[in-house]
Each structure stands twice: as structure tokens, then as C-alpha cells.
PDB file of N, CA and C in Angstrom:
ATOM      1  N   UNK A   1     127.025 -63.065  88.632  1.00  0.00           N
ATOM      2  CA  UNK A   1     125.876 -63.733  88.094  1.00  0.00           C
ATOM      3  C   UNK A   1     125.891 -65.182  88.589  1.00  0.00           C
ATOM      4  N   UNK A   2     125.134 -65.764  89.400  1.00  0.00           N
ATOM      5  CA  UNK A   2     124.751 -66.755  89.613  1.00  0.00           C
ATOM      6  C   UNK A   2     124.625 -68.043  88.558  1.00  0.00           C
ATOM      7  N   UNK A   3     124.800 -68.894  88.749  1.00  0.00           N
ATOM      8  CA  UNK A   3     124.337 -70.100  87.811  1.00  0.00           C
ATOM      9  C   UNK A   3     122.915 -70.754  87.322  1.00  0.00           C
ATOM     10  N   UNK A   4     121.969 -70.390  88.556  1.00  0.00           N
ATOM     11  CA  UNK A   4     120.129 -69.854  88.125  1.00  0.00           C
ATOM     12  C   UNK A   4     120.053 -69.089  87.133  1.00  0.00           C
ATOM     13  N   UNK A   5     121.128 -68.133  87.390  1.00  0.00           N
ATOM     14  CA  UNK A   5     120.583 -66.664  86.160  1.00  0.00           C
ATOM     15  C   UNK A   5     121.530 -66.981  85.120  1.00  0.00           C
ATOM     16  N   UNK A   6     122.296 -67.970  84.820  1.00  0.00           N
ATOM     17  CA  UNK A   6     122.693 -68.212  83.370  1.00  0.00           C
ATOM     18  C   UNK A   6     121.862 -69.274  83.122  1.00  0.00           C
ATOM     19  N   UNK A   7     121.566 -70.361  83.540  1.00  0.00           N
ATOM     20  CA  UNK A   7     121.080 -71.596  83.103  1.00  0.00           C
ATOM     21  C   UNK A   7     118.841 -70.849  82.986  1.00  0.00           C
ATOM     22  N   UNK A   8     118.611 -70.533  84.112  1.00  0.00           N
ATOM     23  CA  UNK A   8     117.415 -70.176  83.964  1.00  0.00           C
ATOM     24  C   UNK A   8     116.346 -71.213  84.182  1.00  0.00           C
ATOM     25  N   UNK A   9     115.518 -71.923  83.079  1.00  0.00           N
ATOM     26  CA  UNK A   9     114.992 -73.457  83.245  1.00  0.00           C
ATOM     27  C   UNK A   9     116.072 -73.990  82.660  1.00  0.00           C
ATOM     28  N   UNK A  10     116.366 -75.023  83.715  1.00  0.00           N
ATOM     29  CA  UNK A  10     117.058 -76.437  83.014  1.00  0.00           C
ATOM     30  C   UNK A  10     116.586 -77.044  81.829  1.00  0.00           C
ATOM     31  N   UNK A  11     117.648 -77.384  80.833  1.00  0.00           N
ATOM     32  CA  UNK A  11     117.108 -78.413  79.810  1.00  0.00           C
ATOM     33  C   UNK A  11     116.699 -79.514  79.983  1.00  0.00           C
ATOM     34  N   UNK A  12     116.055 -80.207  79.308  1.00  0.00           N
ATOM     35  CA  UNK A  12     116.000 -81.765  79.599  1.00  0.00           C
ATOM     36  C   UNK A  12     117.169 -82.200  79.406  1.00  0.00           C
ATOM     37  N   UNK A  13     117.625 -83.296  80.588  1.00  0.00           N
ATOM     38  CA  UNK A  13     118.667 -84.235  80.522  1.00  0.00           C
ATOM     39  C   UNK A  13     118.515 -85.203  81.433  1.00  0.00           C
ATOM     40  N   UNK A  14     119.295 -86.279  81.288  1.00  0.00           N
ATOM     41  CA  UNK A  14     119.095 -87.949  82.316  1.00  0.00           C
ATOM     42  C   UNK A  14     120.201 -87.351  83.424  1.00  0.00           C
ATOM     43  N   UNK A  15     120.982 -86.594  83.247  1.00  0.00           N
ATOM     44  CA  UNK A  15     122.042 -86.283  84.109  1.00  0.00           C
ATOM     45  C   UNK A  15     122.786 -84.728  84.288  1.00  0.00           C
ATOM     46  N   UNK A  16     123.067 -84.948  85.660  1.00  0.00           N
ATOM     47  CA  UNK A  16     123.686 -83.124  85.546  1.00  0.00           C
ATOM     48  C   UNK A  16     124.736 -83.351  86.933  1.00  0.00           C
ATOM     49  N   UNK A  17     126.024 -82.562  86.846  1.00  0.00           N
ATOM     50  CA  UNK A  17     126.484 -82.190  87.792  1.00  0.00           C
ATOM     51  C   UNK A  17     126.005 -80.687  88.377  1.00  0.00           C
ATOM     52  N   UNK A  18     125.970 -80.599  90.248  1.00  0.00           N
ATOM     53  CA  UNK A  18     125.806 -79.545  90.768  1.00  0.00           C
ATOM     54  C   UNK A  18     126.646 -79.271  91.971  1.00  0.00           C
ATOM     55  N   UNK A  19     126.844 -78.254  92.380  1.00  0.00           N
ATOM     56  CA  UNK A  19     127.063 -78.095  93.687  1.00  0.00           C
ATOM     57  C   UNK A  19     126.246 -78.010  94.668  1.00  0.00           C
ATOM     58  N   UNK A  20     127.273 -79.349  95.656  1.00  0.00           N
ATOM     59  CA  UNK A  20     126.344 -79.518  97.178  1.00  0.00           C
ATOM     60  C   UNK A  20     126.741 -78.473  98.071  1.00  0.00           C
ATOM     61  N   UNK A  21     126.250 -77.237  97.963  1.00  0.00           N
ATOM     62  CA  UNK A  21     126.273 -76.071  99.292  1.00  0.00           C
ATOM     63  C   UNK A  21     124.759 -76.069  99.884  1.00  0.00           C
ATOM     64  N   UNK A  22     125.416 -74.957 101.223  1.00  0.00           N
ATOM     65  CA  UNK A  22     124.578 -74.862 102.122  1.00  0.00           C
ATOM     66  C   UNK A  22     123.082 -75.145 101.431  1.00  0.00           C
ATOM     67  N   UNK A  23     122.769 -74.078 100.335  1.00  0.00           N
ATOM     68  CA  UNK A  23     121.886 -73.235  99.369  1.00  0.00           C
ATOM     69  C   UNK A  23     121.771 -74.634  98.273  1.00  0.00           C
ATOM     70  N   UNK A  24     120.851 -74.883  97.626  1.00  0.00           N
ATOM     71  CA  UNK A  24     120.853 -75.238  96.873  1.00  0.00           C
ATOM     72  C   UNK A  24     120.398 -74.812  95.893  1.00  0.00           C
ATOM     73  N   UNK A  25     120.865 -74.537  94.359  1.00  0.00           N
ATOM     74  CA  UNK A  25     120.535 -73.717  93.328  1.00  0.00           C
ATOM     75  C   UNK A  25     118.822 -74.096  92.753  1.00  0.00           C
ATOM     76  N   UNK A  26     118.289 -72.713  92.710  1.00  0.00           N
ATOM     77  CA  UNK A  26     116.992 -73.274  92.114  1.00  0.00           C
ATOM     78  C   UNK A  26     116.994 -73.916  90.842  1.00  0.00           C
ATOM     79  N   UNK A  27     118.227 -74.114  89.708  1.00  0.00           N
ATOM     80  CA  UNK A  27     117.878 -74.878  88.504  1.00  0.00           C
ATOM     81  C   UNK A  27     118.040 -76.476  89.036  1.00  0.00           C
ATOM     82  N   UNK A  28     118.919 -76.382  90.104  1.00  0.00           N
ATOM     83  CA  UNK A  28     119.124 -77.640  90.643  1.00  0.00           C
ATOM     84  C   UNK A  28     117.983 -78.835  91.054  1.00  0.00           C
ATOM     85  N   UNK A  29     117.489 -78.013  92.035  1.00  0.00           N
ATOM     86  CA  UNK A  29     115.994 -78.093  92.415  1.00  0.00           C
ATOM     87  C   UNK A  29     115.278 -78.498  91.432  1.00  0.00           C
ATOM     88  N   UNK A  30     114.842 -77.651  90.336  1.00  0.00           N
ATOM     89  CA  UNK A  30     114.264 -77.787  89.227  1.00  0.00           C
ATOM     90  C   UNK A  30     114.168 -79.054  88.280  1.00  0.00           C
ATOM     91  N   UNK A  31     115.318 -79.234  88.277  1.00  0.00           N
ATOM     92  CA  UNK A  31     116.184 -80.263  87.385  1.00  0.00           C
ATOM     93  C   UNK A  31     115.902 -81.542  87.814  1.00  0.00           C
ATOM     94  N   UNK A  32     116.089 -81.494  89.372  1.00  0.00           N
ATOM     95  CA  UNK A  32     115.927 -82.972  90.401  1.00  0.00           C
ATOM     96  C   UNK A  32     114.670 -83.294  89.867  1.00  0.00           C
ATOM     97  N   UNK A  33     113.696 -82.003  90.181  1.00  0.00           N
ATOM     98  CA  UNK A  33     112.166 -82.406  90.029  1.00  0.00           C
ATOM     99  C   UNK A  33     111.701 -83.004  89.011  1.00  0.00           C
ATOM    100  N   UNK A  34     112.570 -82.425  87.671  1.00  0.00           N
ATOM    101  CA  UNK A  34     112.237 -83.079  86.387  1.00  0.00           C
ATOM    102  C   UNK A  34     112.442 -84.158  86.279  1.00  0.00           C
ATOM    103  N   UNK A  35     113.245 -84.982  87.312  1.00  0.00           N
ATOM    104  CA  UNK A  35     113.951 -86.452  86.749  1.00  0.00           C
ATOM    105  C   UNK A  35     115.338 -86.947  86.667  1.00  0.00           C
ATOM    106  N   UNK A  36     116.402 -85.452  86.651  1.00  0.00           N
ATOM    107  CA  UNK A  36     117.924 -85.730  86.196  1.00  0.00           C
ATOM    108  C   UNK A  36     118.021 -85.949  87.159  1.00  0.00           C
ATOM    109  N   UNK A  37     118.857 -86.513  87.175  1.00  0.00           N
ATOM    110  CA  UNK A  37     119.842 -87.340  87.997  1.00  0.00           C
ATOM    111  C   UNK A  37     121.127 -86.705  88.296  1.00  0.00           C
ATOM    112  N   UNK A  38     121.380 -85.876  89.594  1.00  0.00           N
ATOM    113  CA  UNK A  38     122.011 -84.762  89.498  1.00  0.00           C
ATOM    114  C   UNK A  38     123.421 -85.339  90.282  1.00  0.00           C
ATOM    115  N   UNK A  39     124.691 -85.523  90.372  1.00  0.00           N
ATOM    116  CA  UNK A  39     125.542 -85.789  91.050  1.00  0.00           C
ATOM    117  C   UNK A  39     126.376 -84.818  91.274  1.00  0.00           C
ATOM    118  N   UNK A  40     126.422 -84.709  92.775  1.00  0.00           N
ATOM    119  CA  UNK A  40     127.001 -83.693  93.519  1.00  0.00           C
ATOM    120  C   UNK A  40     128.134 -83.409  93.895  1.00  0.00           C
ATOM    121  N   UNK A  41     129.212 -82.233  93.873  1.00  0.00           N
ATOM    122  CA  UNK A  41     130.280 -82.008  94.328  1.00  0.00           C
ATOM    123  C   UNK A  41     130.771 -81.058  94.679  1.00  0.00           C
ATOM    124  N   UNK A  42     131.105 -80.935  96.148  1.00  0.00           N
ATOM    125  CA  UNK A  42     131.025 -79.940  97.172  1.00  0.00           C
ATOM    126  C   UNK A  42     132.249 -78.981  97.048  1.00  0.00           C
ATOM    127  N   UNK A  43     133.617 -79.316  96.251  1.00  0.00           N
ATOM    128  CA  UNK A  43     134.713 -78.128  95.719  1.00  0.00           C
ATOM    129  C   UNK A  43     135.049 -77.961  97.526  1.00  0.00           C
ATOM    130  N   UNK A  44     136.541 -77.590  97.709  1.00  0.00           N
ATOM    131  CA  UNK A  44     137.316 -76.814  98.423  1.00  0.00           C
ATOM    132  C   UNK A  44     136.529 -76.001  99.251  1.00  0.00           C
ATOM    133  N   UNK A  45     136.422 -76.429 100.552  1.00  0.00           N
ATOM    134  CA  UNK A  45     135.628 -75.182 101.399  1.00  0.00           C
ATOM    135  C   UNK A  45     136.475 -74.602 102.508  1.00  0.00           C
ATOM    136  N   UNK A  46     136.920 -73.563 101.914  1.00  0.00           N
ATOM    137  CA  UNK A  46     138.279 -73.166 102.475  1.00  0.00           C
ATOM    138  C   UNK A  46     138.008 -72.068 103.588  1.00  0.00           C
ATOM    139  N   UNK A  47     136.549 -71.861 104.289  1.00  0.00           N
ATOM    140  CA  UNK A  47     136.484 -71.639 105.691  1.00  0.00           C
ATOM    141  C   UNK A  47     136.927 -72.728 106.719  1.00  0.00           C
ATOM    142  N   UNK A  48     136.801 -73.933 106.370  1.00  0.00           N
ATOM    143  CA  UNK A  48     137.251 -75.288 107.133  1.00  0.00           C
ATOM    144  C   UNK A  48     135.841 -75.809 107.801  1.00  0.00           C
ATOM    145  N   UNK A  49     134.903 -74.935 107.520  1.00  0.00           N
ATOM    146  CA  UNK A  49     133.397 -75.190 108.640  1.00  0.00           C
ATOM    147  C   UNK A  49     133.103 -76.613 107.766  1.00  0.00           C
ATOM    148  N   UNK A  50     132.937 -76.887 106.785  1.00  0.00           N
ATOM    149  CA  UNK A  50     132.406 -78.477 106.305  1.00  0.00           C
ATOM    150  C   UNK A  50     130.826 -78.468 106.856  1.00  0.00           C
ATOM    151  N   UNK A  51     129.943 -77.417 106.786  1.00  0.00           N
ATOM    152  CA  UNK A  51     128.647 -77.059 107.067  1.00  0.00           C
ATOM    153  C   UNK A  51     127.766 -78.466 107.057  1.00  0.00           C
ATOM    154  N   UNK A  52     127.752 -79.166 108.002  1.00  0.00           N
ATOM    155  CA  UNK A  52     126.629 -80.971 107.899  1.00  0.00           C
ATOM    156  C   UNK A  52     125.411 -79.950 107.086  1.00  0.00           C
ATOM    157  N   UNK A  53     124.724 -79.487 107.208  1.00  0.00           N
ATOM    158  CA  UNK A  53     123.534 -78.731 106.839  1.00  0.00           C
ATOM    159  C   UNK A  53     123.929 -78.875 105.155  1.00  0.00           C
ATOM    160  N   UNK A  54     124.931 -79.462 104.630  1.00  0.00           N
ATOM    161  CA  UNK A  54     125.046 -79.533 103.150  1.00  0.00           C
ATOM    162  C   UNK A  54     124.831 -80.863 103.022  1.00  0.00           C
ATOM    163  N   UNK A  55     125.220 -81.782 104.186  1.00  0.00           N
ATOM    164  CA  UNK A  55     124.662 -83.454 103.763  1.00  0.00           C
ATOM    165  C   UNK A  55     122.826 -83.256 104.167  1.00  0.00           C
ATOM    166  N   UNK A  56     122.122 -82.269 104.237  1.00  0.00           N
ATOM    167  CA  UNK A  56     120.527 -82.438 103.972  1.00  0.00           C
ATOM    168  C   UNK A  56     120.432 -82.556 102.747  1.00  0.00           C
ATOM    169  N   UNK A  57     120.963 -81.267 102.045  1.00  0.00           N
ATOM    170  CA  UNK A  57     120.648 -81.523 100.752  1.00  0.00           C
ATOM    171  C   UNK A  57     121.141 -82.324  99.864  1.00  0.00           C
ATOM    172  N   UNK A  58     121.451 -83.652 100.135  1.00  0.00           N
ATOM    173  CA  UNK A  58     121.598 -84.466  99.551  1.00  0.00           C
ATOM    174  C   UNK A  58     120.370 -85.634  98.956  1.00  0.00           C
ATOM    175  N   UNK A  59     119.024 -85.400  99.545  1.00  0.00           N
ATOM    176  CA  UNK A  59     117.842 -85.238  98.882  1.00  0.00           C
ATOM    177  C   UNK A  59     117.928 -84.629  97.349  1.00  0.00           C
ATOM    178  N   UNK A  60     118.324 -84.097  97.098  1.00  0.00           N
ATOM    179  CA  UNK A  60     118.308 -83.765  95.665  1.00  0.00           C
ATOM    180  C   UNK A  60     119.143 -84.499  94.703  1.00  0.00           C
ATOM    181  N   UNK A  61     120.724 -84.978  94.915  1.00  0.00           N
ATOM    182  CA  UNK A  61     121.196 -85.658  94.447  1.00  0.00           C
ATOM    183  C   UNK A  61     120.923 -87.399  94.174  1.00  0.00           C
ATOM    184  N   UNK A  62     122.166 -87.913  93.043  1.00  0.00           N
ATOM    185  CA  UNK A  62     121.917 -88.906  92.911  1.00  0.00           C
ATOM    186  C   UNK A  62     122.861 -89.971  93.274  1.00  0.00           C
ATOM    187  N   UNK A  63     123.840 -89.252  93.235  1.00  0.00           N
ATOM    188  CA  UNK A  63     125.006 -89.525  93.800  1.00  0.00           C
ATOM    189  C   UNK A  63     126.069 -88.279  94.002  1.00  0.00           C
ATOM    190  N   UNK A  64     127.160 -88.505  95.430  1.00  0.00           N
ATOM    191  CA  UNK A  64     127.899 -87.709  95.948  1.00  0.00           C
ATOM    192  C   UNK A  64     129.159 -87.857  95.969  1.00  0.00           C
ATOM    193  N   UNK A  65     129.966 -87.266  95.272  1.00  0.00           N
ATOM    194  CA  UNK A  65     131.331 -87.419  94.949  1.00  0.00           C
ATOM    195  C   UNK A  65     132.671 -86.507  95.614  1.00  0.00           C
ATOM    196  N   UNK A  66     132.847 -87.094  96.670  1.00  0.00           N
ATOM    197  CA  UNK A  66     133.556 -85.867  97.376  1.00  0.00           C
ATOM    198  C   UNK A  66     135.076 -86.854  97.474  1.00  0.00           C
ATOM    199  N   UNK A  67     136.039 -86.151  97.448  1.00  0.00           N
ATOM    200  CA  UNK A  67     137.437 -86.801  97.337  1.00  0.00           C
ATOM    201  C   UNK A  67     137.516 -87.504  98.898  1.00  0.00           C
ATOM    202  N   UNK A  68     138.674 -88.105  98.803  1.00  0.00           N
ATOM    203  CA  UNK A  68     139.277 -88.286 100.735  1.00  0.00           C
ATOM    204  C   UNK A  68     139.450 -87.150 101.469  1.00  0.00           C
ATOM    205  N   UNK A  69     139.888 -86.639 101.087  1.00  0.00           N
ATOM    206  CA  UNK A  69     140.023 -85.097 101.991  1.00  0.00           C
ATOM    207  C   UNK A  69     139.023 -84.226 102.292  1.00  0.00           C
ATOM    208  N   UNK A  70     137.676 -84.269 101.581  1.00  0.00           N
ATOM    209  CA  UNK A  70     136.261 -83.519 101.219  1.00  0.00           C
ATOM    210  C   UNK A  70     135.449 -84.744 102.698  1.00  0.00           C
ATOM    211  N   UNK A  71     135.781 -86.009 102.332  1.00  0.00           N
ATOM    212  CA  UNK A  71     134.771 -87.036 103.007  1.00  0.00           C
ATOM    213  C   UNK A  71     135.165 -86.990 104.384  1.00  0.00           C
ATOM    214  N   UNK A  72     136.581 -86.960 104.585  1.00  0.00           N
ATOM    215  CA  UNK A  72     137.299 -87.055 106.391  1.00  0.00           C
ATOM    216  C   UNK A  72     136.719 -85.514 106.492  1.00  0.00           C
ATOM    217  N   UNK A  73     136.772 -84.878 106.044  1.00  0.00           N
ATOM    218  CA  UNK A  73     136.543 -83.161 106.557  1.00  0.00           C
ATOM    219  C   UNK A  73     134.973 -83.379 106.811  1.00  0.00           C
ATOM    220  N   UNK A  74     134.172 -83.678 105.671  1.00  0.00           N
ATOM    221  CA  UNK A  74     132.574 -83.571 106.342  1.00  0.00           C
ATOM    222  C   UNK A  74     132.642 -85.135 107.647  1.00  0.00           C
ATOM    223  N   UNK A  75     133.432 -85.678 107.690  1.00  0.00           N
ATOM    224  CA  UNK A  75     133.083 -86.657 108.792  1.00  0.00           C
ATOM    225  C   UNK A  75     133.865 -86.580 109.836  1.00  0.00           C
ATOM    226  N   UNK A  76     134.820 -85.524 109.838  1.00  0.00           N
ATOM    227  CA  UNK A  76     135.509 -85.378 110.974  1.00  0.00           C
ATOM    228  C   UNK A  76     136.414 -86.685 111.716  1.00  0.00           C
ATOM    229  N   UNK A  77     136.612 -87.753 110.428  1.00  0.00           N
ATOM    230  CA  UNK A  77     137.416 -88.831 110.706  1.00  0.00           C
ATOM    231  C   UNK A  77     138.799 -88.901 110.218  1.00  0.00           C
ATOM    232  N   UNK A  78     139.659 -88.894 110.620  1.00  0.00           N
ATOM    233  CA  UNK A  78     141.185 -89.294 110.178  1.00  0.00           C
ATOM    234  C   UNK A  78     140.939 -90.913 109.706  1.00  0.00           C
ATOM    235  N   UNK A  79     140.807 -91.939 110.185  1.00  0.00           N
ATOM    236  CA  UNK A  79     141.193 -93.207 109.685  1.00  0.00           C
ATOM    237  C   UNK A  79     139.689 -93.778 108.845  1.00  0.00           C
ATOM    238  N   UNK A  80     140.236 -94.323 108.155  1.00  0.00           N
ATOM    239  CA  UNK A  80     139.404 -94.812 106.961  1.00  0.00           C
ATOM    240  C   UNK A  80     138.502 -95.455 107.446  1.00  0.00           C
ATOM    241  N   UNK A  81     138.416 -96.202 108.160  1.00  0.00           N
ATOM    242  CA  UNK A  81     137.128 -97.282 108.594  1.00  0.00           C
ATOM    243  C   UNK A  81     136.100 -96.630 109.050  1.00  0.00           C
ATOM    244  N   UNK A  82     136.169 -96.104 110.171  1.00  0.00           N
ATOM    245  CA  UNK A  82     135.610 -95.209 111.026  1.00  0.00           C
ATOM    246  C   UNK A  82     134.610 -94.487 109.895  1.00  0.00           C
ATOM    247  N   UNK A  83     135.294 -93.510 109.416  1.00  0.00           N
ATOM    248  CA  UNK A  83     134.763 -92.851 108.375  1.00  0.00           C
ATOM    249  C   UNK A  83     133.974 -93.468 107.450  1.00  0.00           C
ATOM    250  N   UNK A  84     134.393 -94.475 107.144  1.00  0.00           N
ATOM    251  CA  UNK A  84     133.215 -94.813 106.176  1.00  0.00           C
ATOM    252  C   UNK A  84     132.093 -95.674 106.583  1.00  0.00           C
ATOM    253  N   UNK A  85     132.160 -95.678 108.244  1.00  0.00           N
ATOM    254  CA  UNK A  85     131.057 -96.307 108.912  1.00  0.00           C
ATOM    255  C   UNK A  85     130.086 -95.229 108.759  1.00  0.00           C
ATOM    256  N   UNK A  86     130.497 -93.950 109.151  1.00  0.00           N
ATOM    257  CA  UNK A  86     129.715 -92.844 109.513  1.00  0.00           C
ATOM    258  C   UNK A  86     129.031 -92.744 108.050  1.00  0.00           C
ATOM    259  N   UNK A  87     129.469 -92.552 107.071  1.00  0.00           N
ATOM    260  CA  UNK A  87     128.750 -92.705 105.374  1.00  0.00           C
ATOM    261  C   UNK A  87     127.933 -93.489 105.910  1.00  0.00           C
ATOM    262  N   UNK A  88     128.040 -94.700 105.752  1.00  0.00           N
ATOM    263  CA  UNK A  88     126.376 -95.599 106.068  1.00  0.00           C
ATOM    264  C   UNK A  88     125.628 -95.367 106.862  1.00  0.00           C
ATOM    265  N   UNK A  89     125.837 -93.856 108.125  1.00  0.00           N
ATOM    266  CA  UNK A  89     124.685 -93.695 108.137  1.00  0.00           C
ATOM    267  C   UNK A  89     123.752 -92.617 107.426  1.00  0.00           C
ATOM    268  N   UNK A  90     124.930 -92.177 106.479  1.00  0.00           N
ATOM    269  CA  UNK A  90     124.153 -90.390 105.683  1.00  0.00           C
ATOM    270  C   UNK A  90     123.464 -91.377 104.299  1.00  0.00           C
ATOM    271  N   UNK A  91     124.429 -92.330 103.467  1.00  0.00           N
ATOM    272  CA  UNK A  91     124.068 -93.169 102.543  1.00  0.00           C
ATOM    273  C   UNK A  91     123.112 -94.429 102.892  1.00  0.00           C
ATOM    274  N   UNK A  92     121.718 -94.791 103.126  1.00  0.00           N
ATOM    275  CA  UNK A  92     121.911 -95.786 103.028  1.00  0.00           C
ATOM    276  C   UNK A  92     121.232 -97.000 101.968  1.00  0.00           C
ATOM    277  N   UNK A  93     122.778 -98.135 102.086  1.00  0.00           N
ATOM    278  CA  UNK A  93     122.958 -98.708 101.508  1.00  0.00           C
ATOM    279  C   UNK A  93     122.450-100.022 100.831  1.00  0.00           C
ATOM    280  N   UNK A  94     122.441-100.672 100.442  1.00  0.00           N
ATOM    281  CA  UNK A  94     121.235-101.952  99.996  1.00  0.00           C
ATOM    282  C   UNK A  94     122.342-103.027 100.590  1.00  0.00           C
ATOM    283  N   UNK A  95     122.944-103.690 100.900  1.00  0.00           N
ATOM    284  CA  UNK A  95     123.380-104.350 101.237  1.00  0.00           C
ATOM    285  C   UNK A  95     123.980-104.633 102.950  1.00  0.00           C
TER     286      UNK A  95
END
């Protein structure tokens, strides 16, 4: 059973965690549309592919919370700088 087919319509809320996969869940969707403020987290992707086609849907989120090991894997960077150059260009930033 899917997480659409337990949740169904989203409740009202200012906030929600979801998962950032390929797919994005239709309550997710739903939820964005209403207003929540959905913050995303992509969990262990233990094919090793790190699918970029999951930083699109980051349109839906509000913020993206992926560990060091989640962020070098979708950026394909070992050293810290580097890597978090490449974030400013998926995030961008006000400053």
C-alpha cells in the first residue's frame, strides 16, 4: 500500500515531511498545492544511481535535507567546497 492510499487527501497543515523520489507522491503534490510547506528527504538509495531527475522535483519542496553522504552522492563531489558550489546552482540562494 502506497502512502497516497493511506493518507488519501492531505490534511491541512503549515508543514509536512516527504520523499524526494524519482515519482512524486500525489498527496505530496496535493499538499504543496494547498500551501504546506513540504521538506524533503531522499533515504538510502541503495542502487547507487542518485537519479538528478529527483533534484526536478524539488519544485514541490520547501526545503531539502539530505545528509553528507546523500549530498556528495547526488553531486558526485568528494571535497566539500566543490560540492557545495554545485548546490548553488540547484538552490538558489539570496545572498
Amino acid at each position: 500500500m502506497t502512502s497516497s492510499e493511506l493518507i488519501g487527501s492531505p490534511p491541512q497543515a503549515l508543514a509536512g515531511i516527504a520523499a524526494l523520489d524519482a515519482e512524486i507522491e500525489p498527496w505530496a503534490v496535493a499538499a504543496h498545492q494547498a500551501g504546506v510547506k513540504l521538506f524533503g528527504d531522499v533515504g538510502w538509495d541503495p542502487s547507487g544511481e542518485w537519479a538528478p531527475v529527483r533534484l526536478e522535483n524539488l519544485q514541490y519542496f520547501h526545503a531539502f535535507l539530505p545528509n553528507q553522504r546523500e549530498a556528495m552522492a547526488f553531486t558526485g563531489r568528494t571535497i566539500r567546497g566543490p560540492r557545495c558550489m554545485r548546490w548553488r546552482t540547484v538552490f538558489p540562494w539570496p545572498w
